[in-house]
C-alpha atoms as a PDB file:
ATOM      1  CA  UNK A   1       0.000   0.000   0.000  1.00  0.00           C
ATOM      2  CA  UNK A   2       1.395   3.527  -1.001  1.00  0.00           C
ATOM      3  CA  UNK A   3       0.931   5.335   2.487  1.00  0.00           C
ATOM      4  CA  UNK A   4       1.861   8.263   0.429  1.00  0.00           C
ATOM      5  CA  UNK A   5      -0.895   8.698  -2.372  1.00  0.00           C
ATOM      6  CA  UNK A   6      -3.604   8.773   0.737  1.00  0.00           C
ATOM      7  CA  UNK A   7      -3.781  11.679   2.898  1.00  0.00           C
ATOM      8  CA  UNK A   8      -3.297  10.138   6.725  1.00  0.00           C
ATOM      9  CA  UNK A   9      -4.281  13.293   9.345  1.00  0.00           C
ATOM     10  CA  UNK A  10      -3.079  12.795  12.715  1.00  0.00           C
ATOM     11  CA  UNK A  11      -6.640  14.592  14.329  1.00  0.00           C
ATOM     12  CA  UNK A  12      -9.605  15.201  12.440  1.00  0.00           C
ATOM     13  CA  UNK A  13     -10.351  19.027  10.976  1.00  0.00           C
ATOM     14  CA  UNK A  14     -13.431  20.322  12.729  1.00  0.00           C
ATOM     15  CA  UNK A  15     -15.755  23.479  12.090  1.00  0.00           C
ATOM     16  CA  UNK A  16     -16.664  25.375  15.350  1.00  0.00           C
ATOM     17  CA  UNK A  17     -17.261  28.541  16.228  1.00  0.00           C
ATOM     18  CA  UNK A  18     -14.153  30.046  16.817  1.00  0.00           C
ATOM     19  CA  UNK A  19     -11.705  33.490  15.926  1.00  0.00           C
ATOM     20  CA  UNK A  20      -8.221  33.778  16.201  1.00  0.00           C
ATOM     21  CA  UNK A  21      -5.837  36.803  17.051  1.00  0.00           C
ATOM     22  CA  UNK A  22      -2.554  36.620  15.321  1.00  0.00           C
ATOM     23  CA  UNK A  23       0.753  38.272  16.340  1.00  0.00           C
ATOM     24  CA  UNK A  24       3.326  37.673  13.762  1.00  0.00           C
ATOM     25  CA  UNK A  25       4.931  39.826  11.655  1.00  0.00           C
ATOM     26  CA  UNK A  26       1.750  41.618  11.684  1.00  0.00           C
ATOM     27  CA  UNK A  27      -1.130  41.742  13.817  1.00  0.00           C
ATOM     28  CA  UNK A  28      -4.751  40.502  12.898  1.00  0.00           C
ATOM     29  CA  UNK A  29      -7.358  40.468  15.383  1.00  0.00           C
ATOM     30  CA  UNK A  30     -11.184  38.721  15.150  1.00  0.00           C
ATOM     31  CA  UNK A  31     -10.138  36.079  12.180  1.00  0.00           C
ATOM     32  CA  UNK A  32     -12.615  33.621  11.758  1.00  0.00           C
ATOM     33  CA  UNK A  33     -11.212  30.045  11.794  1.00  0.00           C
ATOM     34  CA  UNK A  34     -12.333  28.096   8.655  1.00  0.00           C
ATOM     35  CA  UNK A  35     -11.646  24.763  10.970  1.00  0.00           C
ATOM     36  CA  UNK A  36      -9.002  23.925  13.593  1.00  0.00           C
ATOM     37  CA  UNK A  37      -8.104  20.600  15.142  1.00  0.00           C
ATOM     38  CA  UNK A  38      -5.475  19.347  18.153  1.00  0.00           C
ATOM     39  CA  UNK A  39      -2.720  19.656  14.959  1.00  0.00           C
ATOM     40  CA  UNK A  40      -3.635  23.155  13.804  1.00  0.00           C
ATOM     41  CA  UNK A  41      -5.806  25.346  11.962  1.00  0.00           C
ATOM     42  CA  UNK A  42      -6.668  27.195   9.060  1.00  0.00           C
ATOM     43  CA  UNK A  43      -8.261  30.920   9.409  1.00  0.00           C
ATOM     44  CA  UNK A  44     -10.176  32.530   6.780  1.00  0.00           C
ATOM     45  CA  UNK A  45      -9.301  35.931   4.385  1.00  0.00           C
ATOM     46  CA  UNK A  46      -5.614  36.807   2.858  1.00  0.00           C
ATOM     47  CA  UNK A  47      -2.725  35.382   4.655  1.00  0.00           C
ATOM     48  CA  UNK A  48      -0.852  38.090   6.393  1.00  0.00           C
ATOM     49  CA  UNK A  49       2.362  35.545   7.014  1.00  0.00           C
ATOM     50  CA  UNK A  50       4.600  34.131   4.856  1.00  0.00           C
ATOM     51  CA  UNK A  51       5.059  30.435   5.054  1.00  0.00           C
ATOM     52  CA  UNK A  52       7.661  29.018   7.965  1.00  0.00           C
ATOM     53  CA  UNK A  53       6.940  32.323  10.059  1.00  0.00           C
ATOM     54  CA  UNK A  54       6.285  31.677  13.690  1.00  0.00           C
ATOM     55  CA  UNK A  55       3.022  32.981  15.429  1.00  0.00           C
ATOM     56  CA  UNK A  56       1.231  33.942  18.641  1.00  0.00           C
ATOM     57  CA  UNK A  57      -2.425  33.389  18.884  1.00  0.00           C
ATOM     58  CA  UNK A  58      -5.639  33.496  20.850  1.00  0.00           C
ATOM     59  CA  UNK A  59      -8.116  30.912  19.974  1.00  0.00           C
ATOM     60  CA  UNK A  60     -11.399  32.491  20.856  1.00  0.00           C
ATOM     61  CA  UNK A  61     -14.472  30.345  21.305  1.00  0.00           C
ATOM     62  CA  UNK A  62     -17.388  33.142  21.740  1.00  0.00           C
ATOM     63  CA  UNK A  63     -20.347  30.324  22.952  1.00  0.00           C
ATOM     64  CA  UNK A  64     -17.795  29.137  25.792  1.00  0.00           C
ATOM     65  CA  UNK A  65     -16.623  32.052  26.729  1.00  0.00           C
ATOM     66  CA  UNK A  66     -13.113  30.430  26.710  1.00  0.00           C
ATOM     67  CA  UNK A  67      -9.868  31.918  25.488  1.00  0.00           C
ATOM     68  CA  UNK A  68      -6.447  29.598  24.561  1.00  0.00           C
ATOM     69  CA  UNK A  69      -3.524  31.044  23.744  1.00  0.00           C
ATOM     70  CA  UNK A  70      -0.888  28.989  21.536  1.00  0.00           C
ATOM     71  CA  UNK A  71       2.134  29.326  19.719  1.00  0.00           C
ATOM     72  CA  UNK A  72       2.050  27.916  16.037  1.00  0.00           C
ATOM     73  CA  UNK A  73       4.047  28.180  12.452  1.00  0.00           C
ATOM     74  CA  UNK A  74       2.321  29.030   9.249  1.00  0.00           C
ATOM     75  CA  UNK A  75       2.456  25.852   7.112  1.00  0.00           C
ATOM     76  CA  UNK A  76       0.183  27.317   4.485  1.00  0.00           C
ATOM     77  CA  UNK A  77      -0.284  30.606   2.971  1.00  0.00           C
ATOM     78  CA  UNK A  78      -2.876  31.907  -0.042  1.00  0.00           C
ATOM     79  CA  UNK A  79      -5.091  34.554  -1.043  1.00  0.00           C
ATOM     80  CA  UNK A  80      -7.971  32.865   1.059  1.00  0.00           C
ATOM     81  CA  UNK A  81      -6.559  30.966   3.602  1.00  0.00           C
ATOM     82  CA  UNK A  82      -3.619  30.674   6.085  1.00  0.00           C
ATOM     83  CA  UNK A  83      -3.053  27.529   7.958  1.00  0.00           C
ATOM     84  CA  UNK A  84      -0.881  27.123  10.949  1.00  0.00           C
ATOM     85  CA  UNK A  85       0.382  24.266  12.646  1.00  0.00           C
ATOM     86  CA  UNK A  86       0.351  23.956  16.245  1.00  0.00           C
ATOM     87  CA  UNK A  87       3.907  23.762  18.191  1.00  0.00           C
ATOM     88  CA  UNK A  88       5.190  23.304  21.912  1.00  0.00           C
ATOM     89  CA  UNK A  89       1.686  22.579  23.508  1.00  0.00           C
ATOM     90  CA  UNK A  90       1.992  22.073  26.965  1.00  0.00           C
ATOM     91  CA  UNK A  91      -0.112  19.595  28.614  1.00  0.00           C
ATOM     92  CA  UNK A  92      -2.482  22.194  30.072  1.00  0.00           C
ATOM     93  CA  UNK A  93      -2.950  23.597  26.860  1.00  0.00           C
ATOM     94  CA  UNK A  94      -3.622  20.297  24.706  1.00  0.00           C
ATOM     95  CA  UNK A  95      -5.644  19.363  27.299  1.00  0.00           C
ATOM     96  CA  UNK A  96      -7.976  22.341  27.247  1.00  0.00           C
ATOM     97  CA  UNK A  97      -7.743  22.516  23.488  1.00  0.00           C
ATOM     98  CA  UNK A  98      -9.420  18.785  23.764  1.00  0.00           C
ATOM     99  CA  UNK A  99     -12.135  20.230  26.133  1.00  0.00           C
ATOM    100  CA  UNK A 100     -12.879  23.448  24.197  1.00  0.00           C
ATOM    101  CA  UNK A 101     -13.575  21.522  21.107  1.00  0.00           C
ATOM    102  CA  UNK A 102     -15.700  18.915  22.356  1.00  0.00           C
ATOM    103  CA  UNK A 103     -17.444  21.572  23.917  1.00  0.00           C
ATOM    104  CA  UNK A 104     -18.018  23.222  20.568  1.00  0.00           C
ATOM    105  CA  UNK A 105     -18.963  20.587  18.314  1.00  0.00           C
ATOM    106  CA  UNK A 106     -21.469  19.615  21.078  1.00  0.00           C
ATOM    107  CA  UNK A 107     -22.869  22.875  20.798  1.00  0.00           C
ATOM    108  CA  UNK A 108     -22.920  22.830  17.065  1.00  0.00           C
ATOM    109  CA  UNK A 109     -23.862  19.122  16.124  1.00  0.00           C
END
């Protein structure tokens, strides 16, 4: 079996109800995530970063009035997306990452 010709992800993508602010190079605040997992996730509009730059965010989920902040490198970078891939998680902060989106596709399934 060619492991490489099928796409194997790690932790499934899902879509919740969440924004992102993103301290970079630049700054964007209130950017709508298209869909985020315990890997990553991918925000909508313009990138702002170029791939390979490092990043500071704040995962917002409004309907749980929770806040995570996380480090993360862009891994993907168009005129309608930019994706970033989670890095250095502590425990604390995978584990509430786990909680806040179990939380949120609760609330939206």
């Amino acid at each position: 079996m060619d492991f490489m010709a099928t796409e194997a992800r790690l932790h499934p993508r899902q879509r919740v109800d969440a924004i992102a602010d993103v301290i970079g190079r630049e700054v964007i605040l209130g950017r709508k995530l298209w869909d985020i997992s315990l890997g990553g996730c991918r925000l909508e509009g313009p990138a702002s970063e170029a791939i390979d730059t490092p990043v500071q965010m704040v995962l917002s989920f409004p309907a749980l009035s929770a806040n995570l902040p996380v480090a993360g490198v862009v891994v993907r970078a168009g005129e309608d997306h930019m994706a970033i891939r989670f890095r250095d998680l502590t425990d604390e902060q995978k584990w509430a990452l786990r909680k806040h989106l179990r939380e949120a596709v609760a609330r939206t399934g």
